[in-house]
Protein backbone atom coordinates (compact mmCIF):
# COMPACT_ATOMS: atom_id res chain seq x y z
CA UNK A 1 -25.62 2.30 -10.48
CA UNK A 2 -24.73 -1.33 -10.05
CA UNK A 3 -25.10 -4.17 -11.95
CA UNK A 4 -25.88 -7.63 -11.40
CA UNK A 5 -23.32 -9.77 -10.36
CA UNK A 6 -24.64 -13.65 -10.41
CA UNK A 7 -23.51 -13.54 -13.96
CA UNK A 8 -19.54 -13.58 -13.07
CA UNK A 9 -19.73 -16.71 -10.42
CA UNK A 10 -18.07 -18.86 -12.67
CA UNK A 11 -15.49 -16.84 -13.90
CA UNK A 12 -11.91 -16.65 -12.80
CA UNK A 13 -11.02 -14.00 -10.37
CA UNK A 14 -7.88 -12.46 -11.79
CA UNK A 15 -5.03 -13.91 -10.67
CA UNK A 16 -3.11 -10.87 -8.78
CA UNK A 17 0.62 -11.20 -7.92
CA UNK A 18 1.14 -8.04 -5.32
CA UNK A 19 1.13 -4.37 -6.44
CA UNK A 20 3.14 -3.93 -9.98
CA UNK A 21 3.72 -0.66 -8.95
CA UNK A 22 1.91 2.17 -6.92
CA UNK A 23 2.93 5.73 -8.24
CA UNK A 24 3.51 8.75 -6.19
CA UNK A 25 4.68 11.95 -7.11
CA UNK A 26 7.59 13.99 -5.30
CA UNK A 27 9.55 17.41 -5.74
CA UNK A 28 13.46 15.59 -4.95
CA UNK A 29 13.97 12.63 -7.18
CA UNK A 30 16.96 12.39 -5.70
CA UNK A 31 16.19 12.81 -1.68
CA UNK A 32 13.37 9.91 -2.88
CA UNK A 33 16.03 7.78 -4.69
CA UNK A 34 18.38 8.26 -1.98
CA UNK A 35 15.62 7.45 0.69
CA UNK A 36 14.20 4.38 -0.88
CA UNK A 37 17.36 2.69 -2.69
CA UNK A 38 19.65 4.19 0.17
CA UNK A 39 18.07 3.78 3.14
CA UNK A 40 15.28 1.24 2.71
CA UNK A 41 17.19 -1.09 0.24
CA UNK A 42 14.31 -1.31 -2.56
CA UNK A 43 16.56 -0.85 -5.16
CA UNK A 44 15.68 1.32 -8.10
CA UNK A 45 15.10 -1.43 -10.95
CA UNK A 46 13.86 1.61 -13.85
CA UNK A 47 13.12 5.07 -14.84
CA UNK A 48 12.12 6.82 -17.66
CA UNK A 49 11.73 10.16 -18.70
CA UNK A 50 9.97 12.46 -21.26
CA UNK A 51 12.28 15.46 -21.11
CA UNK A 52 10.37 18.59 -20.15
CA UNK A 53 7.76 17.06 -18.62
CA UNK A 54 8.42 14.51 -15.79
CA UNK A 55 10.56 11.56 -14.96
CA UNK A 56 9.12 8.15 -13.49
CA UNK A 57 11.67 5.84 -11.42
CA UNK A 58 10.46 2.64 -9.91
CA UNK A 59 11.65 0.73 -6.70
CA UNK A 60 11.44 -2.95 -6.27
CA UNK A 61 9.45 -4.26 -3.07
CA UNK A 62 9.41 -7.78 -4.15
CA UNK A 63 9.15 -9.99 -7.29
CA UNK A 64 7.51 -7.91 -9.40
CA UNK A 65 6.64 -5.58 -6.96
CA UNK A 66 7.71 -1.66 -7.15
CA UNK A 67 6.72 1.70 -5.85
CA UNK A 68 7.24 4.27 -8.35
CA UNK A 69 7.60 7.89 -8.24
CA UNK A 70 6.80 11.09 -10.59
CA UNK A 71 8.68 13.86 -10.49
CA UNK A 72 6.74 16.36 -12.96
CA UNK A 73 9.10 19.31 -14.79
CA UNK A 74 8.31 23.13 -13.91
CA UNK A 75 4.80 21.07 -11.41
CA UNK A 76 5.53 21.09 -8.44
CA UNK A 77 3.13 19.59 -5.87
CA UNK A 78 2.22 21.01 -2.76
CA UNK A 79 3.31 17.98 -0.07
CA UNK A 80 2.25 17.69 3.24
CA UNK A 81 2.80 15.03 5.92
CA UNK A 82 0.33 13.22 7.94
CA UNK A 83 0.61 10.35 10.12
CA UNK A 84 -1.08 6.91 8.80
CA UNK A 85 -4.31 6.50 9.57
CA UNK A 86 -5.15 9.86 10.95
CA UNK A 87 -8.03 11.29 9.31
CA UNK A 88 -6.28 14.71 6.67
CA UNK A 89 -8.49 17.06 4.47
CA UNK A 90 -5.95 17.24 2.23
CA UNK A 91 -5.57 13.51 1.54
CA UNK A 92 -8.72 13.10 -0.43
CA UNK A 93 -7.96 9.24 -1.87
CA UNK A 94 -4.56 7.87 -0.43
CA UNK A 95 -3.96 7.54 3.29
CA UNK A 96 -0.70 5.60 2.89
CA UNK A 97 1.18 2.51 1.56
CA UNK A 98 2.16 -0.75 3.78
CA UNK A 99 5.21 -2.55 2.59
CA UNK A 100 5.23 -6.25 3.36
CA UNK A 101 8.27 -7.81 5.07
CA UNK A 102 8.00 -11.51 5.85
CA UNK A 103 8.53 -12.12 9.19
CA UNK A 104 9.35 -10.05 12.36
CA UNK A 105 13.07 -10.27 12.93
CA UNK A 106 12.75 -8.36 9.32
CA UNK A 107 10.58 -5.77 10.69
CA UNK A 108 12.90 -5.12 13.68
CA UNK A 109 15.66 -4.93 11.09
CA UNK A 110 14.03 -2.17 8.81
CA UNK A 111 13.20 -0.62 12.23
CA UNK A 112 17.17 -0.02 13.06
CA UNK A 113 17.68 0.63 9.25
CA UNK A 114 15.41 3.27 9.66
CA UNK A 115 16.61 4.29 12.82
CA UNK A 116 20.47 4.39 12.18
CA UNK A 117 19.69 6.64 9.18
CA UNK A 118 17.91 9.38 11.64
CA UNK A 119 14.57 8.48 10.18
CA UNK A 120 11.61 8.94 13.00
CA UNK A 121 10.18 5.77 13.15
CA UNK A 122 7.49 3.83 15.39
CA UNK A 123 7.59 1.09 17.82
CA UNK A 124 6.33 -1.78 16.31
CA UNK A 125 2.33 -2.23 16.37
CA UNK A 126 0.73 -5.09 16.94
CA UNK A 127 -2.74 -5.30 14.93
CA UNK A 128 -3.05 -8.99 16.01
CA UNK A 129 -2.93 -10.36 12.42
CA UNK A 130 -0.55 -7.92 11.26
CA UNK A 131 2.35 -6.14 12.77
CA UNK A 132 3.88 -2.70 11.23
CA UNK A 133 5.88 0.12 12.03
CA UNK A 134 5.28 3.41 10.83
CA UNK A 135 7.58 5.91 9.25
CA UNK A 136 7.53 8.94 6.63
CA UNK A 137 9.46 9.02 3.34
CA UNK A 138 11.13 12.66 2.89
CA UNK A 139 8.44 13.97 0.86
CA UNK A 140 5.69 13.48 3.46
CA UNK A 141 4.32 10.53 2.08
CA UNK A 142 2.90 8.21 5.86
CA UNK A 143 4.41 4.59 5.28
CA UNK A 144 4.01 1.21 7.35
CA UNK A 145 6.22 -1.91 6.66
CA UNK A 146 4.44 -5.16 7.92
CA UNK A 147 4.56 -8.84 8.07
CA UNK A 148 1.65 -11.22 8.27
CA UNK A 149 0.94 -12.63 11.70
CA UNK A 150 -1.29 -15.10 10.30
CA UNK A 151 -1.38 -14.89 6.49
CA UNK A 152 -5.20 -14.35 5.05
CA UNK A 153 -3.52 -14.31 1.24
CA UNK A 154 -3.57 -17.60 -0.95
CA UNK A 155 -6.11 -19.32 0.63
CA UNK A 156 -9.92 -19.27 0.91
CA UNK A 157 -11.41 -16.86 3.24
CA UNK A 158 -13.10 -17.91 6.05
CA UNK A 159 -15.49 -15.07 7.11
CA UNK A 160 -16.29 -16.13 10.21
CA UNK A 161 -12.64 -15.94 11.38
CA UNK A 162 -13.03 -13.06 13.96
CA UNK A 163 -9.32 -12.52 14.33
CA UNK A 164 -9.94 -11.47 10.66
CA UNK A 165 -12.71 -10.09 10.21
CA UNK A 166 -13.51 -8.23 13.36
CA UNK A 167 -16.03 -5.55 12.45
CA UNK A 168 -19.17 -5.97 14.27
CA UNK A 169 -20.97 -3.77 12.05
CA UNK A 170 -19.74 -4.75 8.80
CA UNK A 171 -21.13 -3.04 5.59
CA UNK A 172 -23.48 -5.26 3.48
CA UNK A 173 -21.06 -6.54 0.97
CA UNK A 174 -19.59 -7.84 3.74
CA UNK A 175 -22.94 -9.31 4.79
CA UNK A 176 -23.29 -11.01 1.49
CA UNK A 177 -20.28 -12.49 1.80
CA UNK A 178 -20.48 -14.46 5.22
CA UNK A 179 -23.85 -14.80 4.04
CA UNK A 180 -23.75 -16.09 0.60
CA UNK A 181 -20.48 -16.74 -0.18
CA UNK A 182 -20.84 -13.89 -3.09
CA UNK A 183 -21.51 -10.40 -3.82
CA UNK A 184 -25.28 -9.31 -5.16
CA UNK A 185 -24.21 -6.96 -7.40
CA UNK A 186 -21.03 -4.70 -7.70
CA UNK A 187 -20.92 -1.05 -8.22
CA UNK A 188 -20.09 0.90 -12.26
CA UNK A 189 -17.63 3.34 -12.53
CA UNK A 190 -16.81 5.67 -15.72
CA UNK A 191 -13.72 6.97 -16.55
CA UNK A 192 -13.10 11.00 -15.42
């Protein structure tokens, strides 16, 4: 069901400041802290704990910025690996997580990182407003690191940029938006 949405135009969109933290779970806290802190620098900033059930341990991307991880007591989880992007049964909501980096030479830098610490890692992709590499953490988890070729964040969007916004068969929210500058009506979701 969706509801109307003419009613929110002159609201405030929040005001978002990157991702506060996305949360993951692995089996090693300590191959992920030694992985993330060790050999991508994001230094671990927190954890907690509630013994017996799980610790939590966050990494800092940016200002503000952190990827967390759970590691749940007597739970294991059943990991897998998959490459980004590649279509996996088994991943039924979360494909993978893009870290941004701001400019190229730091790309190629995290690229060596990587590389020097005997992590596989890929040439660097060029996605025309975005370039990435690509790269696996040791549980499995498919990670990109990328910088913004030419920035879409911060500023209006301008729809009828091709170089960013390139599908030619765009779904009709999309529609709405080059269209009318705002969405007809947004979906409602309920809590599991």
């Amino acid at each position: 069901m969706e509801t109307d949405a003419t009613h929110d135009a002159n609201e405030e969109a929040p005001r978002w400041r990157g991702i506060n933290h996305l949360a993951l779970v692995t089996n090693d806290m300590d191959a992920t802290v030694r992985f993330y802190h060790g050999v991508l620098g994001a230094r671990l900033v927190a954890d907690l704990a509630a013994p017996g059930h799980f610790r939590h341990y966050f990494f800092e991307l940016g200002a503000e910025n952190t990827i967390a991880f759970f590691e749940y007591t007597n739970h294991p989880v059943e990991s897998f690996a998959k490459p980004a992007g590649v279509p996996d049964a088994r991943a039924i909501q979360f494909d993978h997580v893009s870290f941004n980096l701001p400019d190229e030479d730091a790309l190629l830098a995290l690229r060596g990182r990587l590389k020097a610490a005997g992590s596989e890692v890929t040439d660097v992709v060029d996605h025309g407003f975005l370039r990435s590499v690509y790269f696996t953490d040791p549980n499995g988890i498919a990670l990109e690191a990328s910088w913004w070729v030419v920035d879409p964040t911060g500023r209006p969007a301008d729809y009828a940029d091709e170089g960013l916004f390139s599908d030619p068969d765009p779904v009709p929210a999309v529609v709405e938006l080059r269209r009318d500058g705002r969405l007809a009506s947004m979906p409602r979701t309920q809590l599991a």
